[in-house]
Structures are given as structure tokens and as C-alpha cells.
Protein backbone atom coordinates (compact mmCIF):
# COMPACT_ATOMS: atom_id res chain seq x y z
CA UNK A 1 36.78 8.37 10.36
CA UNK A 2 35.46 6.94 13.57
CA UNK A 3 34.36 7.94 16.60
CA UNK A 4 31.56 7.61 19.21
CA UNK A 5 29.48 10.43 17.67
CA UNK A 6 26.00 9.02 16.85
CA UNK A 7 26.43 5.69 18.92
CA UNK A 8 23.40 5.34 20.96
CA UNK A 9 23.15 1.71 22.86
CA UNK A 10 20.91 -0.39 25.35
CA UNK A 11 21.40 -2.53 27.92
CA UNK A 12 19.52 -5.20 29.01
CA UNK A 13 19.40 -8.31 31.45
CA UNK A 14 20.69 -11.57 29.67
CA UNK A 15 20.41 -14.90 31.05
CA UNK A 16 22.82 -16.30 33.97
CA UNK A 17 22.44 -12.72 35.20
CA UNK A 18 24.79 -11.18 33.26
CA UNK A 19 24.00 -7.49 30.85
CA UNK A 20 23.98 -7.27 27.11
CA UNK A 21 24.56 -3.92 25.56
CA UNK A 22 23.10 -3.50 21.77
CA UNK A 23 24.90 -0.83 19.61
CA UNK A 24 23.38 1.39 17.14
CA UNK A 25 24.41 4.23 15.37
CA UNK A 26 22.37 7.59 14.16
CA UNK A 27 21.54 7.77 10.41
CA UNK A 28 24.38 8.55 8.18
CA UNK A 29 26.60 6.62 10.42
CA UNK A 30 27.65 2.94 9.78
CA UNK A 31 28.42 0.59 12.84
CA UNK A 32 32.25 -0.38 13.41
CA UNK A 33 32.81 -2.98 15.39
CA UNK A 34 30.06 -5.16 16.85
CA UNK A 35 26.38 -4.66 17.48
CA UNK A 36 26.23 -6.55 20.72
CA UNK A 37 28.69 -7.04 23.76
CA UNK A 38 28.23 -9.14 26.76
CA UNK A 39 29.35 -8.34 30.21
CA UNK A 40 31.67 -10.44 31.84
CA UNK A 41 31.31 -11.93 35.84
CA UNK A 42 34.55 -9.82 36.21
CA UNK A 43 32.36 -6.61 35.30
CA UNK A 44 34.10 -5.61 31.76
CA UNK A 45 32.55 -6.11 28.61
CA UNK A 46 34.18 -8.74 26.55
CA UNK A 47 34.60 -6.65 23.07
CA UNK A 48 35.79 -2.97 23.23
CA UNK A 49 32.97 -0.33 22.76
CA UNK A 50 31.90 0.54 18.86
CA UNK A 51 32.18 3.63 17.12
CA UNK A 52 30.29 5.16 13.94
CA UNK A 53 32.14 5.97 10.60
CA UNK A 54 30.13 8.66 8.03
CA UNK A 55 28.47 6.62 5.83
CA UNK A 56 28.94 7.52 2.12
CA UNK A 57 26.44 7.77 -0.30
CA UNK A 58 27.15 8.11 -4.22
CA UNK A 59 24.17 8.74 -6.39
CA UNK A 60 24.09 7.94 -10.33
């Protein structure tokens, strides 16, 4: 299951003047997608936005 639930991010200035977001996702949640996106002259990012899947833990 995915979704944006637990998906924090930051964005930042990159060089050439252009924004870098950095994805992260709460614990228990595994990152789908990328970690990092760039934004574009044209103003969109050039990946779609990440989600979070549970993360599942099996104990012995």
C-alpha cells in the first residue's frame, strides 16, 4: 500500500538556481520512488512526488 502518509520532505537551493526537494518517510514507512527531485526552469519537478509503503517486519 502506498500513499503520502508519513512523507515529510525539504527543499533547498541547488546550483544554477534551481530547488531540490529531499524525500523521507516516518518510521515504519519505506520510501517509493526517489529520495530526491529537481525542479525544472519550467517550474515542475522532473520525477513525480514519492509515497511511503508500511514497512514489514518479521521477527524469528
Amino acid at each position: 500500500m502506498s500513499s503520502s502518509e508519513g512523507l515529510s520532505y525539504v527543499v533547498s537551493a541547488a546550483s544554477r538556481g534551481q530547488s531540490m526537494a529531499s524525500f523521507q518517510c516516518a518510521d515504519g514507512y519505506s520510501i517509493e520512488g526517489a529520495v530526491q527531485t529537481t525542479c525544472l526552469r519550467n517550474g515542475t519537478w522532473d520525477i513525480e512526488q514519492s509515497n511511503c509503503g508500511n514497512t514489514l517486519i518479521f521477527w524469528d
